[in-house]
C-alpha atoms as a PDB file:
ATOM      1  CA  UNK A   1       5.805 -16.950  -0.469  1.00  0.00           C
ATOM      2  CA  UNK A   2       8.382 -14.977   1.632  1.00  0.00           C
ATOM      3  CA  UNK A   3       8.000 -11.250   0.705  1.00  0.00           C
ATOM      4  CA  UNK A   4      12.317 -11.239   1.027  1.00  0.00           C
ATOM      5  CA  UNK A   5      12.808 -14.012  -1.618  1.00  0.00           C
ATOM      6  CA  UNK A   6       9.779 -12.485  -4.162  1.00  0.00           C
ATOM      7  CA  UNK A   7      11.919  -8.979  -4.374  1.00  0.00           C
ATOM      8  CA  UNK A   8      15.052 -11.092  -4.353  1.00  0.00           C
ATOM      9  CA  UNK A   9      13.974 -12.936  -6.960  1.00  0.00           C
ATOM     10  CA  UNK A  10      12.473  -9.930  -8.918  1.00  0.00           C
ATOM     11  CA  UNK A  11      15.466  -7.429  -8.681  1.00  0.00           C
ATOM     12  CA  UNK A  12      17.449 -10.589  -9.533  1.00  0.00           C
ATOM     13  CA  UNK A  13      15.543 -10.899 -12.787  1.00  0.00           C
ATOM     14  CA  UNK A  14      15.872  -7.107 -13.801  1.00  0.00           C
ATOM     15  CA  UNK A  15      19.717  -7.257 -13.258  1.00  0.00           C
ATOM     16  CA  UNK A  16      20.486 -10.444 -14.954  1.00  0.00           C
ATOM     17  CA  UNK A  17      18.838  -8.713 -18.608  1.00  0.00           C
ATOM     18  CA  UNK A  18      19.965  -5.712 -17.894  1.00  0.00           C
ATOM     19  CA  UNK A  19      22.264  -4.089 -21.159  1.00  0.00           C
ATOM     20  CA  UNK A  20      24.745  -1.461 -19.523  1.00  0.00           C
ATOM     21  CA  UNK A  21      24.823   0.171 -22.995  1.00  0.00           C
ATOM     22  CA  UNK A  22      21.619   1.050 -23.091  1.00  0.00           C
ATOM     23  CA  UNK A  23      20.590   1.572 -19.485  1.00  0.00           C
ATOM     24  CA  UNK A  24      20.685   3.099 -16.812  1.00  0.00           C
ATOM     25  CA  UNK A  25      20.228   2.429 -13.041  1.00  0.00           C
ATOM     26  CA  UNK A  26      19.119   4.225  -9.924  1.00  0.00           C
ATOM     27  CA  UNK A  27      18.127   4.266  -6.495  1.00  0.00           C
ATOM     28  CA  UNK A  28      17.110   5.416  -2.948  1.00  0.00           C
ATOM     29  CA  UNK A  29      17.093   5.131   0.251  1.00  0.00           C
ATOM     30  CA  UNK A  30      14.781   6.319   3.356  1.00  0.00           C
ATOM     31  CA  UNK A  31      14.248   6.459   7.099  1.00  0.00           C
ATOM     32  CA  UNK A  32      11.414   8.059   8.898  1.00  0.00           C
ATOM     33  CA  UNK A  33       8.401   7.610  11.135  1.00  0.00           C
ATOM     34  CA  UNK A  34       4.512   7.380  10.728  1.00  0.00           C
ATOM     35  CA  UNK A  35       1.413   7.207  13.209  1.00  0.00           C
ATOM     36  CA  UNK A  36      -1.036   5.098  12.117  1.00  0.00           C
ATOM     37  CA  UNK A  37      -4.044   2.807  13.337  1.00  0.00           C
ATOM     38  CA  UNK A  38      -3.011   0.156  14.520  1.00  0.00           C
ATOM     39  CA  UNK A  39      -4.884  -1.816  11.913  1.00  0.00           C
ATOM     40  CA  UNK A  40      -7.642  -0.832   9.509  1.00  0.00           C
ATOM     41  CA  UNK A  41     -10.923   0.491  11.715  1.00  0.00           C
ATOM     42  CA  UNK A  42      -8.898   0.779  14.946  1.00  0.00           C
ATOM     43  CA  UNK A  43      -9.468   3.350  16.999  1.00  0.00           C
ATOM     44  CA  UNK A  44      -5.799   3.235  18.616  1.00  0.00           C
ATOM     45  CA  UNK A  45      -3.153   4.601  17.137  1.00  0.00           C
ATOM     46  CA  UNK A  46       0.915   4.040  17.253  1.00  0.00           C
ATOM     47  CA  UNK A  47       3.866   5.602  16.188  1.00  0.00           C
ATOM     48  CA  UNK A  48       6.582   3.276  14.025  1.00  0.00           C
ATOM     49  CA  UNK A  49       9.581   3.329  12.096  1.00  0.00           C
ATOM     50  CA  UNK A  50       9.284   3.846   8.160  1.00  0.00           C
ATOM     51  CA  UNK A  51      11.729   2.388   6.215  1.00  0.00           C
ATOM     52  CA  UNK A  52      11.688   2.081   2.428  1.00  0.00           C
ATOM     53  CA  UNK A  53      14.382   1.737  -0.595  1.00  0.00           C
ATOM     54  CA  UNK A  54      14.259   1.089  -4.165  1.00  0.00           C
ATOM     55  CA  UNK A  55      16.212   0.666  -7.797  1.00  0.00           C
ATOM     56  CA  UNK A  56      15.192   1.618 -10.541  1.00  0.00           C
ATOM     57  CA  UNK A  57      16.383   0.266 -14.229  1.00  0.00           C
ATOM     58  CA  UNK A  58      15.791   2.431 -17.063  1.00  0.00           C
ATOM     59  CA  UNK A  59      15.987   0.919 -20.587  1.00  0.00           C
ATOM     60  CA  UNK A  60      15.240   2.232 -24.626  1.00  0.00           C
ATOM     61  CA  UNK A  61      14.660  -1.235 -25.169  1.00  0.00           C
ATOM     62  CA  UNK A  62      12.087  -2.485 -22.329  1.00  0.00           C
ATOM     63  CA  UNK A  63      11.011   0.730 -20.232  1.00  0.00           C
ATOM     64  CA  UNK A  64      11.358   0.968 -17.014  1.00  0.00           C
ATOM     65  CA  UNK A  65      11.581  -1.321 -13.964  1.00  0.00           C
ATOM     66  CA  UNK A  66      11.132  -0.683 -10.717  1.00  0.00           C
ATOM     67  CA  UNK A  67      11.658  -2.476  -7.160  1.00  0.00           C
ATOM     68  CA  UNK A  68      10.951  -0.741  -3.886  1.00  0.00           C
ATOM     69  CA  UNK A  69      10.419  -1.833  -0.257  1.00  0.00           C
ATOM     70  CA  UNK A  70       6.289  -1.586  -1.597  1.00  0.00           C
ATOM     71  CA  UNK A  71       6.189  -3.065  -4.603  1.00  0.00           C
ATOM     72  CA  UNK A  72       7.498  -4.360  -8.636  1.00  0.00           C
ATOM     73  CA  UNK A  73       6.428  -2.264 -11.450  1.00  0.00           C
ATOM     74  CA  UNK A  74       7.432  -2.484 -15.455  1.00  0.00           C
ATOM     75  CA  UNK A  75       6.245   0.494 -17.503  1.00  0.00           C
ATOM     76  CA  UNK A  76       7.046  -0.174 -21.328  1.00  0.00           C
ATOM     77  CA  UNK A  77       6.462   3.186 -21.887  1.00  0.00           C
ATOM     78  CA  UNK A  78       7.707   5.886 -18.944  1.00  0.00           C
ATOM     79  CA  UNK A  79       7.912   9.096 -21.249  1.00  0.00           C
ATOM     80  CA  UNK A  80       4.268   8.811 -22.388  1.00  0.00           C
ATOM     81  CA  UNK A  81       1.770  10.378 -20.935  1.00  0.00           C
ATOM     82  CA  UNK A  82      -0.592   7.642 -20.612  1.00  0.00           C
ATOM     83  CA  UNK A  83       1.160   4.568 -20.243  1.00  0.00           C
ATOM     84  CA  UNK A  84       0.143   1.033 -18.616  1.00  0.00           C
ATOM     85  CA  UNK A  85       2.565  -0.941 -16.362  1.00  0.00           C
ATOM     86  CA  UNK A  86       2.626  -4.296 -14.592  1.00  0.00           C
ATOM     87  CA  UNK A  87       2.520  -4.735 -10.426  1.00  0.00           C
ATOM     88  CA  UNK A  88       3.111  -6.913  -8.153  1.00  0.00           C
ATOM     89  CA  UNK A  89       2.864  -6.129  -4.301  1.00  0.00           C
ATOM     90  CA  UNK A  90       1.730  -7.415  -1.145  1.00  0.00           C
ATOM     91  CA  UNK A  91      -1.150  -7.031   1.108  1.00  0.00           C
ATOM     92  CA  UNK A  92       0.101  -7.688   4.599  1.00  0.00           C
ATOM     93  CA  UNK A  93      -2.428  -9.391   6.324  1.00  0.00           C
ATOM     94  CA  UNK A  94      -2.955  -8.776  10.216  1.00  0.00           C
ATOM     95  CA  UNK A  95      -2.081 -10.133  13.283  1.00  0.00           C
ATOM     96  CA  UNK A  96      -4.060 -11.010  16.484  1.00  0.00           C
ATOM     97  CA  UNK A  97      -2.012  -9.493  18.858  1.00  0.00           C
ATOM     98  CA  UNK A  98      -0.197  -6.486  17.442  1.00  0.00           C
ATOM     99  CA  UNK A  99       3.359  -4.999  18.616  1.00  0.00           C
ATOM    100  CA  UNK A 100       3.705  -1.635  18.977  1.00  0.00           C
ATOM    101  CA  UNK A 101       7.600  -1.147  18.113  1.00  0.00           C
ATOM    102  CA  UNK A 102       7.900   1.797  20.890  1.00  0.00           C
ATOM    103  CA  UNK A 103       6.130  -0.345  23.591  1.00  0.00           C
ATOM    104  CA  UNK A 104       6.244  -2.839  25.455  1.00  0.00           C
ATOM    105  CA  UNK A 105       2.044  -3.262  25.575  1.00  0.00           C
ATOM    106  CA  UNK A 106       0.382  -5.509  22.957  1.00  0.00           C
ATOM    107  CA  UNK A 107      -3.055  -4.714  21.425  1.00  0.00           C
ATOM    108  CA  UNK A 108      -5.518  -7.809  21.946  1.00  0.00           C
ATOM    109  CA  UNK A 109      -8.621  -5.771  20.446  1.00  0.00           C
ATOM    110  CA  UNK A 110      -8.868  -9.288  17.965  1.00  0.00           C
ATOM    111  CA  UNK A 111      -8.436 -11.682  20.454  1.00  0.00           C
ATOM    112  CA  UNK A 112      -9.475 -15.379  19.136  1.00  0.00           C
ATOM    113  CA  UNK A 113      -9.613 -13.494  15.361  1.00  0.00           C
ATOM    114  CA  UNK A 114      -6.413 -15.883  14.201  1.00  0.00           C
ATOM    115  CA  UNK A 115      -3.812 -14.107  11.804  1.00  0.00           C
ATOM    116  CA  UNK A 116      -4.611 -13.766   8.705  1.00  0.00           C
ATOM    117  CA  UNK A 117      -2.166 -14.461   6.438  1.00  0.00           C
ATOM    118  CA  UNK A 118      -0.600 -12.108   3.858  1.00  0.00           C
ATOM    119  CA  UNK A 119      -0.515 -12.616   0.117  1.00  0.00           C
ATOM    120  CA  UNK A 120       0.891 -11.229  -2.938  1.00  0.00           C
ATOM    121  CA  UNK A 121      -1.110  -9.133  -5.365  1.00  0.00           C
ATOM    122  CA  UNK A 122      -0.203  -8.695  -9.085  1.00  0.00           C
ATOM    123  CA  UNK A 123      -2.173  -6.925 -11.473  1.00  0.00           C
ATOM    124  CA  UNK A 124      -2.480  -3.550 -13.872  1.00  0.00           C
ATOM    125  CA  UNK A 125      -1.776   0.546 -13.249  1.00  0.00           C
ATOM    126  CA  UNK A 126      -3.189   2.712 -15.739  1.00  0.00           C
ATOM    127  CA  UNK A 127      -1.941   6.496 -15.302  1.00  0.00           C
ATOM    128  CA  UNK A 128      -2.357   9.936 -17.433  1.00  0.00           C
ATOM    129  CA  UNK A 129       0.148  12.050 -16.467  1.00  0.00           C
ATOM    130  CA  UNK A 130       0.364  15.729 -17.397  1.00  0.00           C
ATOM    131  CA  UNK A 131       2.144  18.705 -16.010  1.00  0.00           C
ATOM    132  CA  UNK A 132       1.278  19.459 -12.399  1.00  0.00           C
ATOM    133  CA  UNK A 133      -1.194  16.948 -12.313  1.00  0.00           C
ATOM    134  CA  UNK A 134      -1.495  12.978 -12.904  1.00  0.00           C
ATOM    135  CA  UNK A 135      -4.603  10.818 -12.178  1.00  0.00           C
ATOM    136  CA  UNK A 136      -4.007   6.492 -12.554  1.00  0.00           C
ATOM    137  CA  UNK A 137      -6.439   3.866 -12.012  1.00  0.00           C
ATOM    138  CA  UNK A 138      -5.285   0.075 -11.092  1.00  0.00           C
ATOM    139  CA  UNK A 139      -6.505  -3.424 -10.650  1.00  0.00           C
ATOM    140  CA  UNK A 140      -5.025  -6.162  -8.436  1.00  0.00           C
ATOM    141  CA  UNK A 141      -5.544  -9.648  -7.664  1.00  0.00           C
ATOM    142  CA  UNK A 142      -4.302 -12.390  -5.186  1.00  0.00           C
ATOM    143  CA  UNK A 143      -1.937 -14.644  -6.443  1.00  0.00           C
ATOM    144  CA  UNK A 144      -3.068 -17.850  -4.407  1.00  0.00           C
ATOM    145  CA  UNK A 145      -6.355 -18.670  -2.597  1.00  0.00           C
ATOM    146  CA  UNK A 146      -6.772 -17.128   1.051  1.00  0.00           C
ATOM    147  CA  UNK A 147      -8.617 -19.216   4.018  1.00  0.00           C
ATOM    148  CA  UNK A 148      -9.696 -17.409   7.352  1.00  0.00           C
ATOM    149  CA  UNK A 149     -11.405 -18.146  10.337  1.00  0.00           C
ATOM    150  CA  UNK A 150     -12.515 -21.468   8.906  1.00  0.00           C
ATOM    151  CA  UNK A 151     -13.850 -20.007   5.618  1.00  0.00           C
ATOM    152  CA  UNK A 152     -12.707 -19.920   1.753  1.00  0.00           C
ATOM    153  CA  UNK A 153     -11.537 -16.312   0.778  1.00  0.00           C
ATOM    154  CA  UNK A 154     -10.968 -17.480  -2.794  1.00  0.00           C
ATOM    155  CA  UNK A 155      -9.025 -15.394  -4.421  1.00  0.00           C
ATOM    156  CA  UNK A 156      -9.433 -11.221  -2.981  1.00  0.00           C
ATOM    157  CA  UNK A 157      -9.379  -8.578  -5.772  1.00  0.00           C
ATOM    158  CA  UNK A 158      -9.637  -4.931  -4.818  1.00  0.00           C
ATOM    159  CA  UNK A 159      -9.512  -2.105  -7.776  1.00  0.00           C
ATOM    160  CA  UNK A 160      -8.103   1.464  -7.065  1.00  0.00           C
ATOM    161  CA  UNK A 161      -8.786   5.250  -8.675  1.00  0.00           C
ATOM    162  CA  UNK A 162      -6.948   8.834  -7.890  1.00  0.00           C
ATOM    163  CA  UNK A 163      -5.442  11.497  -8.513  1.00  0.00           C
ATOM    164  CA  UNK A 164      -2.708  14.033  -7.710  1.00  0.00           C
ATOM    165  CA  UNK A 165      -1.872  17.994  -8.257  1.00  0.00           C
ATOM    166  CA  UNK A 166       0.973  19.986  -7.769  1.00  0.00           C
ATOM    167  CA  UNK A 167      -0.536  23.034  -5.971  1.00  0.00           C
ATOM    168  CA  UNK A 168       2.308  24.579  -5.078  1.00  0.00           C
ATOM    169  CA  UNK A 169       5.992  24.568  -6.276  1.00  0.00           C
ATOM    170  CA  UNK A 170       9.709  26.720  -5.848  1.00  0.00           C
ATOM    171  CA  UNK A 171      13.271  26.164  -6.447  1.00  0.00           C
ATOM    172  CA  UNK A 172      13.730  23.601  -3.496  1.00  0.00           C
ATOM    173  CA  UNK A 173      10.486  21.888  -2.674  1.00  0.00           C
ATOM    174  CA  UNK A 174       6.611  20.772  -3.867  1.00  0.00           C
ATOM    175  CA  UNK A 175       3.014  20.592  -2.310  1.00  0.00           C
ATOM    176  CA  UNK A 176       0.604  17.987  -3.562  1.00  0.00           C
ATOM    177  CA  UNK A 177      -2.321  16.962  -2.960  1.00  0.00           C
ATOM    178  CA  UNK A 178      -4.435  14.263  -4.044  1.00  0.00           C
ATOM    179  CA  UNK A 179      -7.268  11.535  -3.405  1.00  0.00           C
ATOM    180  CA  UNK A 180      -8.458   7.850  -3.900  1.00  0.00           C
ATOM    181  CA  UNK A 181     -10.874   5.775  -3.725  1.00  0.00           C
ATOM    182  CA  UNK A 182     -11.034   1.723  -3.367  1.00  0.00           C
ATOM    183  CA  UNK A 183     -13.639  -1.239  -4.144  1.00  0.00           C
ATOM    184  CA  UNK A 184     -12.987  -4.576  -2.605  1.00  0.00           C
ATOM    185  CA  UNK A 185     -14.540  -8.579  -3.104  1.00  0.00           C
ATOM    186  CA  UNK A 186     -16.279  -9.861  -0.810  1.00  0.00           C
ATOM    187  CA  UNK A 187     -13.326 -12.278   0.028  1.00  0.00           C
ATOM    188  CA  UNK A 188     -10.876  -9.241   0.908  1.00  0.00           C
ATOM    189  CA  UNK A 189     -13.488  -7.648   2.934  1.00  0.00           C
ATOM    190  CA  UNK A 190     -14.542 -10.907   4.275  1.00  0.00           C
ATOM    191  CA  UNK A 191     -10.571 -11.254   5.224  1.00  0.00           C
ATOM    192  CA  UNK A 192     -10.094  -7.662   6.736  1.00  0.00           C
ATOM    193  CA  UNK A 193     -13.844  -6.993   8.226  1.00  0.00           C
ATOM    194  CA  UNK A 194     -15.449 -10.053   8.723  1.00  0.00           C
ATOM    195  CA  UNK A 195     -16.593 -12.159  11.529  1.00  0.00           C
ATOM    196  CA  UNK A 196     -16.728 -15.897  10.412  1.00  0.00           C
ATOM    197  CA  UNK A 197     -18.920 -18.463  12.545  1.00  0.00           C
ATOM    198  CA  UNK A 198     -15.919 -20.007  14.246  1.00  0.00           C
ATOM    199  CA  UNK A 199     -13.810 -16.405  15.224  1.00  0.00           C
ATOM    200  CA  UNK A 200     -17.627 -15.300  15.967  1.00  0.00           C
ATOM    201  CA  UNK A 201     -17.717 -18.174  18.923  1.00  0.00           C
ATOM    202  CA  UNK A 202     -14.089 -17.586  20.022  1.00  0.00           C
ATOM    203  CA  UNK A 203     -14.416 -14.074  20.214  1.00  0.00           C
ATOM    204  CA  UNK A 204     -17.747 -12.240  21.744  1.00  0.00           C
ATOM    205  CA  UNK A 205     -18.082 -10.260  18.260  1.00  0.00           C
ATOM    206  CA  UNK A 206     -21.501 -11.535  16.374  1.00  0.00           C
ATOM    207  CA  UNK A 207     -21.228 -13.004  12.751  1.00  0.00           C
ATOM    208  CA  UNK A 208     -20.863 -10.292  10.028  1.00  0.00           C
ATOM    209  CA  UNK A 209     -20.141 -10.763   6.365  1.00  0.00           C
ATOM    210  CA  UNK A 210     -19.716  -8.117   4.170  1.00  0.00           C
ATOM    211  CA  UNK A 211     -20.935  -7.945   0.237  1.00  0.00           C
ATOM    212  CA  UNK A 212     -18.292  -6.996  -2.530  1.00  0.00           C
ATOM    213  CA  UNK A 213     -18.168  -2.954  -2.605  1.00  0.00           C
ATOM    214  CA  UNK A 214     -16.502   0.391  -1.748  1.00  0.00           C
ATOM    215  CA  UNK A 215     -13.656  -0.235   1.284  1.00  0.00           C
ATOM    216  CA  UNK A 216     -12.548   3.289   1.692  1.00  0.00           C
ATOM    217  CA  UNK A 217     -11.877   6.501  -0.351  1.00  0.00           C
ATOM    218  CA  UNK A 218      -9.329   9.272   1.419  1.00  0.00           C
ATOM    219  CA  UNK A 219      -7.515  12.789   0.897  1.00  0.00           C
ATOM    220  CA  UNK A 220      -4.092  13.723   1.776  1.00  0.00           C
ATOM    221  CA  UNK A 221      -1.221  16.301   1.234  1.00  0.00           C
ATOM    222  CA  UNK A 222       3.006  15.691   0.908  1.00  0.00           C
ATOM    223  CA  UNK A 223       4.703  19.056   1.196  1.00  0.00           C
ATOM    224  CA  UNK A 224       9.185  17.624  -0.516  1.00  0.00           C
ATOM    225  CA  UNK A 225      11.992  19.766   0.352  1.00  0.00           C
ATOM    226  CA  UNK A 226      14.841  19.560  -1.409  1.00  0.00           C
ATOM    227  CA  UNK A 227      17.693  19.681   0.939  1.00  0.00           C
ATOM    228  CA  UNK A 228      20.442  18.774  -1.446  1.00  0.00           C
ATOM    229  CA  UNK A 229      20.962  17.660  -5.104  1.00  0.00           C
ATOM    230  CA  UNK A 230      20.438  14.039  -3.381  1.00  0.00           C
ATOM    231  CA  UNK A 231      18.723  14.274  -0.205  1.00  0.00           C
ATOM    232  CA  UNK A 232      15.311  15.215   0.514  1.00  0.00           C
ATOM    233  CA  UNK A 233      12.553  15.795   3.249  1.00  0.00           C
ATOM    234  CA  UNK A 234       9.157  14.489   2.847  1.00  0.00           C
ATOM    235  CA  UNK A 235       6.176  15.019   5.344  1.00  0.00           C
ATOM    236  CA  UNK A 236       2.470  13.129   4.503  1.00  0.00           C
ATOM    237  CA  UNK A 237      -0.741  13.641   6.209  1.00  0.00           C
ATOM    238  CA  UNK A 238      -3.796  11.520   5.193  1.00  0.00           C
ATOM    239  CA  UNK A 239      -7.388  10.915   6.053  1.00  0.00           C
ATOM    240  CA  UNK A 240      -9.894   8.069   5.071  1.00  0.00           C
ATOM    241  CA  UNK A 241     -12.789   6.693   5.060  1.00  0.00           C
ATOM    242  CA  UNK A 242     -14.284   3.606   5.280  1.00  0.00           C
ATOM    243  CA  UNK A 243     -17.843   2.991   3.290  1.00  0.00           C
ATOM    244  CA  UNK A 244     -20.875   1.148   3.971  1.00  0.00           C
ATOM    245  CA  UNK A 245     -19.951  -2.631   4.437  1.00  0.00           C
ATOM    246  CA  UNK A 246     -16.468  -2.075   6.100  1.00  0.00           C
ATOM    247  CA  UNK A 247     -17.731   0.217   8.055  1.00  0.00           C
ATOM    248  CA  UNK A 248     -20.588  -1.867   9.291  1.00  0.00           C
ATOM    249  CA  UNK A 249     -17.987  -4.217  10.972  1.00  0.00           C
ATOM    250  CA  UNK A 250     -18.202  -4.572  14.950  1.00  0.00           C
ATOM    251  CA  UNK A 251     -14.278  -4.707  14.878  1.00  0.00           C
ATOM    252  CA  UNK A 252     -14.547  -1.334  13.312  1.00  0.00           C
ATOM    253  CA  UNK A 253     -14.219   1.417  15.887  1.00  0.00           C
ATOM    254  CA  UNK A 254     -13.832   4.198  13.762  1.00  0.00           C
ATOM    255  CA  UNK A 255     -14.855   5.109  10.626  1.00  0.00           C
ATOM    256  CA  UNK A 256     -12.241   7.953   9.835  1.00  0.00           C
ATOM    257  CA  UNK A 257      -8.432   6.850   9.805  1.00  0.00           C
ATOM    258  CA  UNK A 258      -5.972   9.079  10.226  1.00  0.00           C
ATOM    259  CA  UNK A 259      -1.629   8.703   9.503  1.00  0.00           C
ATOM    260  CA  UNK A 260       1.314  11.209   9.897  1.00  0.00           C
ATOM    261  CA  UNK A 261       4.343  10.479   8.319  1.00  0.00           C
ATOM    262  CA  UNK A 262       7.614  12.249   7.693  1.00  0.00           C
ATOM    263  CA  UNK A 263      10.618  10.472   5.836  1.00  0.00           C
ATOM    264  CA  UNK A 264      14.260  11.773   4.748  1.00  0.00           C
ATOM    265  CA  UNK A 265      15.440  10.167   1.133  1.00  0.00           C
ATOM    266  CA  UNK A 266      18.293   9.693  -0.288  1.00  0.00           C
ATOM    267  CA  UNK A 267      18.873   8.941  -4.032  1.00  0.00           C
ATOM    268  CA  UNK A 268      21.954   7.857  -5.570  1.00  0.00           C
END
């Protein structure tokens, strides 16, 4: 399914039961930049653009629904402090050759790997929120089967776990800091890490198929600055890394990821 016409369709669902006496709609906007690998084990990193905007439809009837760039959530209950919503996102798959969008030089590192395709995830976020601190726990699962590199993916699950604290905080800006952790099927590892048979013979890289497990766990920081009632500054450094069976890969050349991101918001 195009990713364009799922949040089409979504936000177009969320409007058309939307009560203006009882609700109440917002939004943002943002542009910024990130370095990143250029996919999950690289060793090479690139800068790009980051570009991300939401709306979000608050309701005494329903909760709250929200559609960003990332993802679809519905939380029935917002205002509680533990509360359990509906998601639906997207895991992006990868391609063979990747662009860098400040270069003119393509990345062949997975030469003969094939794209793999992405897919849409829907599942469950748990979260306990208190003040200065919240901690959320969530469970997702492809929507459709996955094939790649000649082999049945099924249907890839991968379950999440953090947590976040304020440590930090004045009149015009926040720092947080937080961490997470990740557990994958063997058919999203198999997707992201492995070497089937057939890519194994195009390729150079010998067979490798990793068991269902831990994919990565990582730490980072956000320091917001308020700049105005509406606009804001945000700046995100993280680091990962990945466990025993991802990390076993041979298209993994490092263990430890690193991204850098900065992004300026504006909500309306």
């Amino acid at each position: 399914m195009d990713r364009r016409m799922l949040r089409g369709g979504l936000l177009a669902g969320v409007l058309l039961c939307t009560r203006a006496m009882s609700a109440e709609i917002s939004g943002f906007a943002g542009l910024g930049a990130s370095v990143a690998p250029l996919y999950s084990g690289s060793s090479r990193y690139a800068p790009g653009p980051l570009l991300t905007a939401g709306v979000t439809w608050r309701s005494q009837d329903f909760g709250t629904f929200a559609l960003t760039s990332n993802d679809f959530n519905w939380d029935p209950a917002p205002n509680s402090p533990f509360s359990m919503s509906l998601q639906v996102t997207s895991d992006g798959g990868r391609k063979e050759t990747i662009n860098s969008p400040f270069s003119a030089r393509k990345n062949h590192d997975l030469r003969g790997m094939g794209d793999l395709p992405a897919t849409v995830m829907a599942g469950v976020r748990l979260r306990y929120r208190q003040d200065g601190w919240s901690a959320w726990a969530n469970a997702l699962t492809a929507t459709q089967k996955r094939h790649y590199g000649g082999e049945a993916l099924g249907n890839p699950v991968t379950a999440s776990s953090g947590a976040e604290m304020t440590l930090l905080r004045w009149r015009d800006g926040a720092l947080a800091v937080g961490g997470d952790i990740t557990w994958a099927s063997r058919g999203y590892l198999q997707g992201h890490y492995g070497i089937s048979a057939r890519q194994a013979a195009q390729t150079g890289f010998p067979p490798y198929s990793p068991s269902a497990g831990w994919q990565n766990g990582g730490v980072y920081s956000e320091l917001t600055w308020h700049l105005t009632d509406l606009l804001s500054a945000g700046f995100n450094g993280r680091v990962e890394y990945l466990f025993s069976e991802p990390g076993r890969s041979p298209l993994v050349r490092s263990r430890v990821q690193y991204t850098l991101s900065s992004l300026l918001l504006y909500s309306f």
